[in-house]
N, C-alpha and C. Protein backbone atom coordinates (compact mmCIF):
# COMPACT_ATOMS: atom_id res chain seq x y z
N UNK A 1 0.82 -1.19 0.00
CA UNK A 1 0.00 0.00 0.00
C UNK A 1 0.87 1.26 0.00
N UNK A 2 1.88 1.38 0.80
CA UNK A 2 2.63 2.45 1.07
C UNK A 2 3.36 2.73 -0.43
N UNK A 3 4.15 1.71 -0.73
CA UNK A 3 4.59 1.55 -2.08
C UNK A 3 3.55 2.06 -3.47
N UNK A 4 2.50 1.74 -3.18
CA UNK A 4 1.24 2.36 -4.49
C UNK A 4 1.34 3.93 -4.35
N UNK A 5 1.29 4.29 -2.72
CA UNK A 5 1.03 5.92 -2.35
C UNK A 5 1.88 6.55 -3.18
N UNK A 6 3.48 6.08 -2.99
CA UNK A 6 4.77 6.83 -3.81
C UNK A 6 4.58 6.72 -4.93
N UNK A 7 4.19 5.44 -5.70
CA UNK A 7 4.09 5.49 -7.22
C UNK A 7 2.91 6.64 -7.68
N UNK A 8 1.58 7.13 -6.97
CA UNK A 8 0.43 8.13 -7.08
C UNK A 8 1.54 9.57 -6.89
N UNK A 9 2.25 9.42 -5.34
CA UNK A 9 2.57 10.79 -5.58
C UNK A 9 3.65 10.93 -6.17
N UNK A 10 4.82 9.76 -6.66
CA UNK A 10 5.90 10.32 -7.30
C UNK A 10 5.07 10.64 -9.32
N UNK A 11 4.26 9.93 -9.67
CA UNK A 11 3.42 10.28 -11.01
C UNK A 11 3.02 11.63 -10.89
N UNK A 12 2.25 11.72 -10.33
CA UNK A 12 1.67 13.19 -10.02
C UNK A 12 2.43 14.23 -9.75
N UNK A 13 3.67 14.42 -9.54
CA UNK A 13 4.57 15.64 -9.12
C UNK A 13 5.45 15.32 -10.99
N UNK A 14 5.36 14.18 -11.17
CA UNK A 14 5.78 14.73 -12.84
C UNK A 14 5.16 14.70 -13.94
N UNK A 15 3.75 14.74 -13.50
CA UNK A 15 2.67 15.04 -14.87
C UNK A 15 2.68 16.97 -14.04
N UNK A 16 2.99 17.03 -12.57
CA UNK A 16 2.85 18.38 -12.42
C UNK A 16 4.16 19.49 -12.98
N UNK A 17 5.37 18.82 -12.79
CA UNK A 17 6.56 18.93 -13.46
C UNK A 17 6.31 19.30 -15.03
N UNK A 18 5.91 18.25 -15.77
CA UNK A 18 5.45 17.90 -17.17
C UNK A 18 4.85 19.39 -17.85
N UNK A 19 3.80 19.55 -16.75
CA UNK A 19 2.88 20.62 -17.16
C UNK A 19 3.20 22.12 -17.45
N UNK A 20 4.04 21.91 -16.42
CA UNK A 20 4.68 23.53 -16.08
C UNK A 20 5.62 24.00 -16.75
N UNK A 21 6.18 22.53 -17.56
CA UNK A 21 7.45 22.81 -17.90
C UNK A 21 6.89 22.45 -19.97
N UNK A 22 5.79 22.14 -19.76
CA UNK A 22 4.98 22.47 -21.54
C UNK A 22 4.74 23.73 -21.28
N UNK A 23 3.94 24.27 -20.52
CA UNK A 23 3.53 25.90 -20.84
C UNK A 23 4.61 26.61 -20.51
N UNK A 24 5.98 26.46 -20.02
CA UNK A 24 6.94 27.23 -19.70
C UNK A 24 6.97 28.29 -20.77
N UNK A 25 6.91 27.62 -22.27
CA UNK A 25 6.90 28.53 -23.85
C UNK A 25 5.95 29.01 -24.04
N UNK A 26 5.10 29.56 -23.30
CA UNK A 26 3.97 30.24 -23.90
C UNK A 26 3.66 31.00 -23.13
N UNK A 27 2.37 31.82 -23.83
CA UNK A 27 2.05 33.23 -22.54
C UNK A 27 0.81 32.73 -21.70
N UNK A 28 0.38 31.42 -21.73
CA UNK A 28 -0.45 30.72 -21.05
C UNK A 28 -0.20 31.19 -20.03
N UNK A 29 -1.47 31.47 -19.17
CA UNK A 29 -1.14 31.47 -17.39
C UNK A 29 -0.97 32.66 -17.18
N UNK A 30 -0.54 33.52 -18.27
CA UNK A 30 -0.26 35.06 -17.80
C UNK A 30 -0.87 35.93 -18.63
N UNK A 31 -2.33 35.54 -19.20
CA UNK A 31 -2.59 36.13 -20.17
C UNK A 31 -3.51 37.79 -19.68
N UNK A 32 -4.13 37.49 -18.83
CA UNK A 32 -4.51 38.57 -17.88
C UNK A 32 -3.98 40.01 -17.10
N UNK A 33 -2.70 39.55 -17.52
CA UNK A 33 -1.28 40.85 -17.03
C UNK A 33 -1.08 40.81 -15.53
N UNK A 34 -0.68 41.74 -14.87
CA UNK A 34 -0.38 41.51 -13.38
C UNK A 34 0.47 41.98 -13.04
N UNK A 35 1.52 42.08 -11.90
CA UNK A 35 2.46 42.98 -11.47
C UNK A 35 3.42 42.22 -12.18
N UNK A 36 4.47 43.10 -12.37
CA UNK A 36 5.72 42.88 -12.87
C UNK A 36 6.88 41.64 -12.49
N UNK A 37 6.72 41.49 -11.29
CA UNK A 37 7.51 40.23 -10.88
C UNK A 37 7.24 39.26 -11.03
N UNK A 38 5.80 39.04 -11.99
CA UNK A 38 5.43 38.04 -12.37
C UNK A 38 6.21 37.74 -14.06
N UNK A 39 6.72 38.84 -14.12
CA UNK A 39 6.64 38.45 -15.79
C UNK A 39 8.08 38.99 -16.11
N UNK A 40 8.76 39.67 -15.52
CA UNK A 40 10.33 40.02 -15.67
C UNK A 40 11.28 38.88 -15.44
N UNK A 41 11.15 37.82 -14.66
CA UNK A 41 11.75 36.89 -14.85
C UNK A 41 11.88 35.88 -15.74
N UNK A 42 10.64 35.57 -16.17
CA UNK A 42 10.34 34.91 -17.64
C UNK A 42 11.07 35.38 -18.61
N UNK A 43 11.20 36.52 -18.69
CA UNK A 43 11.58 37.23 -20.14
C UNK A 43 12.82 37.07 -19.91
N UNK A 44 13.53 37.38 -18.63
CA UNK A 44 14.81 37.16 -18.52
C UNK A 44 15.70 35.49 -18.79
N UNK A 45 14.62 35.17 -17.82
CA UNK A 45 14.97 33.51 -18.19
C UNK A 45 14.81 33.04 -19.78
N UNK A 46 14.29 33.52 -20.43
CA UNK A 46 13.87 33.26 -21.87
C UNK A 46 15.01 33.71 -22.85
N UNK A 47 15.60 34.80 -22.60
CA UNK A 47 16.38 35.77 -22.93
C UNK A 47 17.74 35.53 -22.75
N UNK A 48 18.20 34.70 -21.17
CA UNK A 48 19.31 33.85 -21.41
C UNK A 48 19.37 32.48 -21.81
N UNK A 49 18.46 32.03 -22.36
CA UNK A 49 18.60 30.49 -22.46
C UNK A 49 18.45 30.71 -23.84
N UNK A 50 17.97 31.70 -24.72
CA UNK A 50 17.40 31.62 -25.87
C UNK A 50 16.29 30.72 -26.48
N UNK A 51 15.78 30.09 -25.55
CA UNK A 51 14.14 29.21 -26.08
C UNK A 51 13.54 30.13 -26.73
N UNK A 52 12.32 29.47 -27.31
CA UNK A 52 11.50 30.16 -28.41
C UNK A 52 10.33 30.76 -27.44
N UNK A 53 9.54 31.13 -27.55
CA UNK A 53 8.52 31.55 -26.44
C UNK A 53 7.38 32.32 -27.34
N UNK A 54 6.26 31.79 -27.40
CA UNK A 54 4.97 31.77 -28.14
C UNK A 54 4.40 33.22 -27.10
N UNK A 55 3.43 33.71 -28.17
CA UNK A 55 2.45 34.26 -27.59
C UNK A 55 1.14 34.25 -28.36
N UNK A 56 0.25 33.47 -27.48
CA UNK A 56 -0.87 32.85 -28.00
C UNK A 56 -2.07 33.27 -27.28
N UNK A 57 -3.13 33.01 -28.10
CA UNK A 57 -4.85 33.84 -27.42
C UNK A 57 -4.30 35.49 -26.72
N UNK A 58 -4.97 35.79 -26.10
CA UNK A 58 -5.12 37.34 -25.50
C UNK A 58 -3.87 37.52 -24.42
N UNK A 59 -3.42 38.58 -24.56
CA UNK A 59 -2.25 38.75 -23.87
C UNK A 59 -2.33 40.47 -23.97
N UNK A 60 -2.80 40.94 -22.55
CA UNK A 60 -3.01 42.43 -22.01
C UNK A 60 -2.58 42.52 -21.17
N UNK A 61 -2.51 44.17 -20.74
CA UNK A 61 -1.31 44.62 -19.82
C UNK A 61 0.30 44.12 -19.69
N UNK A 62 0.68 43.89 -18.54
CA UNK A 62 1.87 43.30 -18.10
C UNK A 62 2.36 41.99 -19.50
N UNK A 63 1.15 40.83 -19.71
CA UNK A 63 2.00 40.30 -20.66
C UNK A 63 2.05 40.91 -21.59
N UNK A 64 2.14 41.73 -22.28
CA UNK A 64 3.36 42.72 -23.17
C UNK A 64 4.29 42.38 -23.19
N UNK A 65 4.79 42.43 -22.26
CA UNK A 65 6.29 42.13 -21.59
C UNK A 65 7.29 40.93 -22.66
N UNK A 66 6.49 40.00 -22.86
CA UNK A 66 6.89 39.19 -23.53
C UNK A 66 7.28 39.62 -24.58
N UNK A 67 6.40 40.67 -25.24
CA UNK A 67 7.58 40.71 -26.74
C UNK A 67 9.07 41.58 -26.45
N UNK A 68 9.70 41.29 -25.38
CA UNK A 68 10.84 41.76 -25.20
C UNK A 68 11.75 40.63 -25.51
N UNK A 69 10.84 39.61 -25.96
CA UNK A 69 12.17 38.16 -25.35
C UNK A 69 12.41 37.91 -27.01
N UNK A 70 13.93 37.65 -26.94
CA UNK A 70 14.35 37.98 -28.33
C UNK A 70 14.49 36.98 -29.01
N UNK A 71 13.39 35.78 -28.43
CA UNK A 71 13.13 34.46 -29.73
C UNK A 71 11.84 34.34 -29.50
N UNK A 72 10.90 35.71 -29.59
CA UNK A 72 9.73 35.55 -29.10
C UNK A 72 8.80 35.52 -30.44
N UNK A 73 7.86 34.72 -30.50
CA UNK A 73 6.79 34.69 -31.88
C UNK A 73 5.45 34.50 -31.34
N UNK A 74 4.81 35.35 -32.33
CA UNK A 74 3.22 35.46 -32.04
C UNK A 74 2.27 34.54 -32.95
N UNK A 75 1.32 33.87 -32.30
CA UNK A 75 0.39 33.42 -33.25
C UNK A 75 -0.30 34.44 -34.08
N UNK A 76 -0.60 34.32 -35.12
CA UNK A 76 -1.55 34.95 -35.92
C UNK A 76 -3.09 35.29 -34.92
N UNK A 77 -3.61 34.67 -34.76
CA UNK A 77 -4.94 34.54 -33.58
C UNK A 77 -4.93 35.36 -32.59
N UNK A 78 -3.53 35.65 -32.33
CA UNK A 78 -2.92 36.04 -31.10
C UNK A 78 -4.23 37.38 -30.95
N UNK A 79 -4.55 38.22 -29.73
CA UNK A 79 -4.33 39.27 -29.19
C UNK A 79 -4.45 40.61 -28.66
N UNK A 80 -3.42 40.95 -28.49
CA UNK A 80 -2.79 41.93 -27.79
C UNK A 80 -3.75 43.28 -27.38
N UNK A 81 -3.61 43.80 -25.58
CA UNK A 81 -4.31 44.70 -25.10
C UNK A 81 -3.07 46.20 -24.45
N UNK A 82 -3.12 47.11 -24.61
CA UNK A 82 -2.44 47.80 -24.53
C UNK A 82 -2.94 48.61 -23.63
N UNK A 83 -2.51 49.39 -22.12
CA UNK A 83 -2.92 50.52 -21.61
C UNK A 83 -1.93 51.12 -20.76
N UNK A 84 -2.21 52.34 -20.10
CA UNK A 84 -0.98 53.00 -19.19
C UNK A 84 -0.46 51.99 -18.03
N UNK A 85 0.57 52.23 -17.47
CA UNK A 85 1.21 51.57 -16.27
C UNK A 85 0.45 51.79 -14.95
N UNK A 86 0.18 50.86 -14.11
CA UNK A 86 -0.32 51.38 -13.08
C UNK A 86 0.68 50.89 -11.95
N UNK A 87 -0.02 52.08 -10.69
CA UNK A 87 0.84 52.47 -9.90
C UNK A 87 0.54 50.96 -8.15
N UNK A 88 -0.72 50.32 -9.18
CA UNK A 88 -0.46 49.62 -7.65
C UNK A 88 -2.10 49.80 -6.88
N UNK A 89 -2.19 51.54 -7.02
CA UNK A 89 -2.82 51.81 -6.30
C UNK A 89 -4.39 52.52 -7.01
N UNK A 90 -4.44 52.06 -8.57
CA UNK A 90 -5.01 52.80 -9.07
C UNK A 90 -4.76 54.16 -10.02
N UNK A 91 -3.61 54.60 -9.75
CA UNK A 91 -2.79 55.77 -10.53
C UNK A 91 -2.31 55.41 -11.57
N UNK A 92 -2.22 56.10 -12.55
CA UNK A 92 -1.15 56.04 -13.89
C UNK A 92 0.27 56.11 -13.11
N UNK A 93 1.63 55.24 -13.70
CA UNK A 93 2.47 55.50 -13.21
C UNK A 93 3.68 55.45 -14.41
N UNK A 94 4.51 56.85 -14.67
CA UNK A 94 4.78 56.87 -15.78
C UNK A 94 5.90 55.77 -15.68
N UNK A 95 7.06 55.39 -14.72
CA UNK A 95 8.24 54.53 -14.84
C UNK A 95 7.19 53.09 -14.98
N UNK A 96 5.98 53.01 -14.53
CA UNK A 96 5.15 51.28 -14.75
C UNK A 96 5.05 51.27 -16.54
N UNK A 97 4.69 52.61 -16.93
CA UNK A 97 4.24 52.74 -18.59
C UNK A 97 5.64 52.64 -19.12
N UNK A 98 7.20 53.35 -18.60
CA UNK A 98 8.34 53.57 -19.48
C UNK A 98 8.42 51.83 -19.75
N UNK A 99 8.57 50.90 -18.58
CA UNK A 99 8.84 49.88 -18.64
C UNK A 99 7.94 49.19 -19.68
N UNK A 100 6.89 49.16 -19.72
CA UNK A 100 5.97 48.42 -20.74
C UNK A 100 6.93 48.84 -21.98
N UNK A 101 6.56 50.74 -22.29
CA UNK A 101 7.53 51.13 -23.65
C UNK A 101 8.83 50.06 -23.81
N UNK A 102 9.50 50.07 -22.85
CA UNK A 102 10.68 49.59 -23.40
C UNK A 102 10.63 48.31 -23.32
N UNK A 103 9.78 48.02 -23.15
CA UNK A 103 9.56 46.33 -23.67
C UNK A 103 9.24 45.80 -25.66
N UNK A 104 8.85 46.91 -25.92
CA UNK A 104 8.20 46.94 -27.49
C UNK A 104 9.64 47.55 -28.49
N UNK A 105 9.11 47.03 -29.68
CA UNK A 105 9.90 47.50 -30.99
C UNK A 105 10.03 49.05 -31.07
N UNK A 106 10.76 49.75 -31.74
CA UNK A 106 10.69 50.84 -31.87
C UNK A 106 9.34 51.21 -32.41
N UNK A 107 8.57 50.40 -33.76
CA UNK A 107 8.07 50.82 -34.53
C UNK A 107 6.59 50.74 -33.43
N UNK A 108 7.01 49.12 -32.66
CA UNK A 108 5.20 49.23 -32.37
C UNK A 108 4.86 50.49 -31.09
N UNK A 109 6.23 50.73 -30.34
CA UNK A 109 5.99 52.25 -29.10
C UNK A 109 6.16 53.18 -29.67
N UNK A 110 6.25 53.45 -31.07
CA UNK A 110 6.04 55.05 -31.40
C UNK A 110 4.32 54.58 -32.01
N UNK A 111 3.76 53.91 -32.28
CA UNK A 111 2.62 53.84 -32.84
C UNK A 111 1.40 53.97 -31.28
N UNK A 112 2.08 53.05 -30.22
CA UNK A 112 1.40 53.27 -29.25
C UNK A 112 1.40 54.64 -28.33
N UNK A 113 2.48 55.16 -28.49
CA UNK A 113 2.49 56.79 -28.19
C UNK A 113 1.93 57.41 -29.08
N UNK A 114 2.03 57.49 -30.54
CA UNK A 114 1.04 58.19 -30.75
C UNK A 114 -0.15 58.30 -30.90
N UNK A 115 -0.64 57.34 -30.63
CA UNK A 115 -2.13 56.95 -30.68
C UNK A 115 -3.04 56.56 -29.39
N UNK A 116 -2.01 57.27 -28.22
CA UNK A 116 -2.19 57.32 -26.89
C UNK A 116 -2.69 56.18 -26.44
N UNK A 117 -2.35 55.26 -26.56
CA UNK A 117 -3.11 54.06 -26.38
C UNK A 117 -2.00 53.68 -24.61
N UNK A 118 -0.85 54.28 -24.16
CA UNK A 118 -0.52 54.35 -22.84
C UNK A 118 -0.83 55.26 -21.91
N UNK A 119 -1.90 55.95 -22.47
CA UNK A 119 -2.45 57.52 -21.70
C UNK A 119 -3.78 57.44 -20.50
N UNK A 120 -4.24 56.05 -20.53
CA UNK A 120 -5.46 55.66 -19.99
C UNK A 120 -5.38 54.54 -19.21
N UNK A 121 -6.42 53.89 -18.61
CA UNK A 121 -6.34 52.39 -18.22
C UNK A 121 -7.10 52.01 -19.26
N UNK A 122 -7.61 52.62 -20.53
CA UNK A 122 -8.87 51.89 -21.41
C UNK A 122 -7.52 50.79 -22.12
N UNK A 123 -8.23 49.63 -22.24
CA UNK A 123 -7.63 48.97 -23.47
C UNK A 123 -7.73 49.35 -25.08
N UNK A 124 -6.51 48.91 -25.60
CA UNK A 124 -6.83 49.18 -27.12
C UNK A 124 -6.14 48.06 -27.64
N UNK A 125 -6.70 47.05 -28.61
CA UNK A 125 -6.36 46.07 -29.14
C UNK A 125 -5.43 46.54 -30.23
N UNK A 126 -4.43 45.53 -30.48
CA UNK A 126 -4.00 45.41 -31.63
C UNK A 126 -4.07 43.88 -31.99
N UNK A 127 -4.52 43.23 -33.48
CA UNK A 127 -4.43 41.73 -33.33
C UNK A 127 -2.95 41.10 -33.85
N UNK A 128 -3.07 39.83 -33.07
CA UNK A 128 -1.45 39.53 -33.47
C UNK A 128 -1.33 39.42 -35.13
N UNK A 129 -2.14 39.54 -36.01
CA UNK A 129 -1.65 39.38 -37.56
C UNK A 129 -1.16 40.88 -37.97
N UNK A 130 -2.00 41.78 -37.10
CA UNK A 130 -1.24 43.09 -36.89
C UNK A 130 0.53 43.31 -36.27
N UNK A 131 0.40 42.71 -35.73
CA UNK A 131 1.88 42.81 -34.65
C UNK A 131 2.91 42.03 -35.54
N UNK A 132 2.31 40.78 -36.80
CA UNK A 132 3.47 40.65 -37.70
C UNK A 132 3.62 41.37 -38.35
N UNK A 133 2.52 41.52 -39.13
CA UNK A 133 2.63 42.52 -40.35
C UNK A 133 2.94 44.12 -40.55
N UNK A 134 2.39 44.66 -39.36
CA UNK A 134 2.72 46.25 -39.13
C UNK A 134 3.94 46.26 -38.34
N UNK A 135 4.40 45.23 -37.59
CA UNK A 135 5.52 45.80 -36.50
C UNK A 135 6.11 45.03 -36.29
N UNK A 136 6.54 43.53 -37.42
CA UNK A 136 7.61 42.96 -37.36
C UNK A 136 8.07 42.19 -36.40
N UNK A 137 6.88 41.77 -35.70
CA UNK A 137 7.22 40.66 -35.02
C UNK A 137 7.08 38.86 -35.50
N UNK A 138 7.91 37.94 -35.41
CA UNK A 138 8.20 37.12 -36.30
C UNK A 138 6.38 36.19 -35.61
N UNK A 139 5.95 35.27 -36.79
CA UNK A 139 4.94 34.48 -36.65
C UNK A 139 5.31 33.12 -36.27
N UNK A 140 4.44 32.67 -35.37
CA UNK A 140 5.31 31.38 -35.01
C UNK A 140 4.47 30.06 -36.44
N UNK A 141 6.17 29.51 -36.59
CA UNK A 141 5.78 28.53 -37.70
C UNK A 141 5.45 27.17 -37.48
N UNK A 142 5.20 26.26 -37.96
CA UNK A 142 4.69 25.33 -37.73
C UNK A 142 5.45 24.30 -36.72
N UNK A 143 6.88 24.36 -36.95
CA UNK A 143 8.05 23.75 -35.93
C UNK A 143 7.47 24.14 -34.74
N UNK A 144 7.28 25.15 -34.37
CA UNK A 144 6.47 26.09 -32.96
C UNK A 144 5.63 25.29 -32.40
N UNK A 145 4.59 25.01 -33.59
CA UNK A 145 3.05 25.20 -32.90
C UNK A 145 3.06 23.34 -32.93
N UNK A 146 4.06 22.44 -33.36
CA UNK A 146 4.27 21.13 -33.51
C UNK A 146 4.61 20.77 -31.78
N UNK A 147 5.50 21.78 -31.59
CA UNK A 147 6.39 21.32 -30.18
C UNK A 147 5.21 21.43 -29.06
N UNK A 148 4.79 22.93 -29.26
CA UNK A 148 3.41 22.81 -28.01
C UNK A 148 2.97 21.83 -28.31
N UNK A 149 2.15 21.56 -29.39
CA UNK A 149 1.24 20.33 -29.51
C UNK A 149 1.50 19.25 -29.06
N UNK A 150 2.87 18.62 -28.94
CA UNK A 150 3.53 17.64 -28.85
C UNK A 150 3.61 17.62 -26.64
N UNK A 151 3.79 18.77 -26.34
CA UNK A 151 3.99 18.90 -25.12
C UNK A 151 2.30 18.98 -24.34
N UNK A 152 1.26 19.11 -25.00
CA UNK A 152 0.10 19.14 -24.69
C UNK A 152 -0.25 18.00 -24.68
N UNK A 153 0.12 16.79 -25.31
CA UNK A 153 -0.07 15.78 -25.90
C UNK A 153 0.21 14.91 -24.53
N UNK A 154 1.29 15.13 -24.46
CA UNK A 154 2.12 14.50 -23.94
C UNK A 154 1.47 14.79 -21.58
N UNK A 155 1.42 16.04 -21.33
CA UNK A 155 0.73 15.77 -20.13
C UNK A 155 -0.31 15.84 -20.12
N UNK A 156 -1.29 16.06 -21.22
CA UNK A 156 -2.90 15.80 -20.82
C UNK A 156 -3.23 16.93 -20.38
N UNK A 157 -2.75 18.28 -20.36
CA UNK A 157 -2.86 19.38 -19.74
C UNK A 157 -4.06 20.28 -19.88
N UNK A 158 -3.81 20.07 -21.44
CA UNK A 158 -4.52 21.68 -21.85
C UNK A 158 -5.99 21.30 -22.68
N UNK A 159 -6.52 22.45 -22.59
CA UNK A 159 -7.85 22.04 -22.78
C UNK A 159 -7.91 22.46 -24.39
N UNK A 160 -9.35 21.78 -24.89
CA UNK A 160 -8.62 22.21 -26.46
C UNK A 160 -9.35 23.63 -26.74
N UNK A 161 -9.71 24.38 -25.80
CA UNK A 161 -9.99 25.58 -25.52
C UNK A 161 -8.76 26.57 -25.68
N UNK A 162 -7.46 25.71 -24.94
CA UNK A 162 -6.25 26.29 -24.84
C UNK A 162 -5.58 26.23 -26.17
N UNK A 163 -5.76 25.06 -26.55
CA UNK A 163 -4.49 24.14 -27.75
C UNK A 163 -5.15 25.55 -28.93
N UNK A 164 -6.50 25.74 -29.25
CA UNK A 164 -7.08 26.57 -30.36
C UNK A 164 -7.14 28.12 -29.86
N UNK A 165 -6.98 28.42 -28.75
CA UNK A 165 -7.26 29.76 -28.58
C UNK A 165 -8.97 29.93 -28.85
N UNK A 166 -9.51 29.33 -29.08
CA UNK A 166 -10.81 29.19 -29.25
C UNK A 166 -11.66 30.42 -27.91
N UNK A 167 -12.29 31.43 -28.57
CA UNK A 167 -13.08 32.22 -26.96
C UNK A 167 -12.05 33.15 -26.04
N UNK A 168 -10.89 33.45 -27.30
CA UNK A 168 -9.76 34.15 -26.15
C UNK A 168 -10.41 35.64 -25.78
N UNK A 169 -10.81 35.68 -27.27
CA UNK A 169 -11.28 37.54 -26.72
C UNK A 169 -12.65 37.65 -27.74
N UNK A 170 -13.61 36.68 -27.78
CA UNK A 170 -14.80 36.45 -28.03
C UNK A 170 -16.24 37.96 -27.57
N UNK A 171 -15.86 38.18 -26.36
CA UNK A 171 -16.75 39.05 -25.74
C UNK A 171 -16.00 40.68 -25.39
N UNK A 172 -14.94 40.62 -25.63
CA UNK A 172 -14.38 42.33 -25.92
C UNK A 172 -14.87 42.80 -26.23
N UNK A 173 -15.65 43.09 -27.52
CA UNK A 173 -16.36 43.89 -28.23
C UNK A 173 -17.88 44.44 -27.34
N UNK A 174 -18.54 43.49 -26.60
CA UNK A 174 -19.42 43.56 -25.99
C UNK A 174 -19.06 44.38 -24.33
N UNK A 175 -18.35 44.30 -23.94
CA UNK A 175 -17.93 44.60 -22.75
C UNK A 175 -17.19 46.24 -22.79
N UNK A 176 -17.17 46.68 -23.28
CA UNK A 176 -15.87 48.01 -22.91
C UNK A 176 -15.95 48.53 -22.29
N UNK A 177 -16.72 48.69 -20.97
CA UNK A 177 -17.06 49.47 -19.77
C UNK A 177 -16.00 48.23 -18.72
N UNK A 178 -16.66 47.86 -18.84
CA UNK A 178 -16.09 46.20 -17.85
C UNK A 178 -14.58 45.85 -18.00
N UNK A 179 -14.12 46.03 -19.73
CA UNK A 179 -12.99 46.02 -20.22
C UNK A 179 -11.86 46.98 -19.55
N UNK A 180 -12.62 48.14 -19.65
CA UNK A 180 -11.85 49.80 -18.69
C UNK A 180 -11.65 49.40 -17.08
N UNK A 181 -12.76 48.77 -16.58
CA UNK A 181 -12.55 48.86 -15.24
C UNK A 181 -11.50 47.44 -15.03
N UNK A 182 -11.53 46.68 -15.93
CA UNK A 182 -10.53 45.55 -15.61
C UNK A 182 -8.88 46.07 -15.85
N UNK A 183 -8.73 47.18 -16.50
CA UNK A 183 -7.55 47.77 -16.76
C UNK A 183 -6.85 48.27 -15.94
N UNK A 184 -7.89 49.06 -15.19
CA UNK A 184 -7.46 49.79 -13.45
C UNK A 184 -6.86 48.44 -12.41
N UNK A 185 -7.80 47.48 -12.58
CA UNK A 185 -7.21 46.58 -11.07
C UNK A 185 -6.05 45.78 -11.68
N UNK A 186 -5.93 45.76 -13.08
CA UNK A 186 -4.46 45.08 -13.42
C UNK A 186 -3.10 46.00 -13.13
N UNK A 187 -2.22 45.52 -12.61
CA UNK A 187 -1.45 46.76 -12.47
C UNK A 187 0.12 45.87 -12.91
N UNK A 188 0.62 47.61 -13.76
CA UNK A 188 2.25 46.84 -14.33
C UNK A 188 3.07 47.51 -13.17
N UNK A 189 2.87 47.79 -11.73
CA UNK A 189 3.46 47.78 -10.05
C UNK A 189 4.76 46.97 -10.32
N UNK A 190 5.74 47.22 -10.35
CA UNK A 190 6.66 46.55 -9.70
C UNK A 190 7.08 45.98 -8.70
N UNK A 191 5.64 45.66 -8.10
CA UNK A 191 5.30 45.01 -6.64
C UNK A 191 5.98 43.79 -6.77
């Protein structure tokens, strides 16, 4: 009996292993944004190891961040929510917004400065077929989207909600009051 327990919990700590370490490449899990210490290490860790690192379904506020990582590729499907830095506490905070800026291409933070899209907590979409095509961020190719698949496959993880992006940003359009106030309690805090 004791012997069955270890085989349950030594399985289970590496389908949990397994899991963490399939979505490690993707913006899964952080698609919602959040304080900064959630997402500066990733990029860093990404950034020295040189892995590839997806960004897939909706990815606002803080995950931004990700297109700093310099083997980073976007799905087509992908995306992307843009707004000012916040302070934590509800405030605009311009060093929370510099940091977002300097997370982006030249081309895509002069487009988001000028089109004030860091001036508010409102969101403003851009879609990821936008973010290849206008601002040069590379598309992830099929080698990419083989390996997730293969790593989804493999722990039973993801739902095929996840695997398709299927419903990432389905109800945006309907919401933009709800959308604004979700902008305020996300905060890019360096908490």
């Amino acid at each position: 009996m004791k012997q069955h327990r270890r085989s349950i919990t030594a399985t289970a700590i590496a389908l949990t292993l397994a899991a963490s370490s399939a979505l490690a490449g993707t913006s899964r899990g952080f698609e919602n944004g959040g304080y900064f210490k959630r997402f500066d290490p990733v990029v860093a860790e990404f950034n020295q190891n040189g892995n590839p690192f997806r960004i897939v379904g909706l990815c606002q506020s803080a995950c931004t961040l990700f297109l700093s990582i310099r083997n980073v590729c976007i799905e087509p499907r992908a995306t992307f929510q843009f707004h000012a830095g916040n302070d934590g506490n509800g405030n605009i905070s311009q060093s929370a917004t510099e940091h977002m800026l300097n997370a982006y291409s030249p081309k895509l933070r002069r487009f988001v400065i000028e089109n004030g899209y860091m001036r508010d907590f409102t969101f403003h979409t851009i879609s990821g077929i936008d973010m290849i095509e206008k601002f040069g961020y590379p598309v992830c190719n099929a080698e990419h989207r083989l390996a997730d698949a293969e790593d989804e496959r493999d722990t039973g993880q993801a739902s095929r909600s996840a695997r398709t992006n299927e419903g990432s940003f389905r109800n945006l359009a309907r919401q933009p009051q709800r959308t604004a106030m979700r902008g305020m309690e996300s905060s890019f805090s360096p908490r």
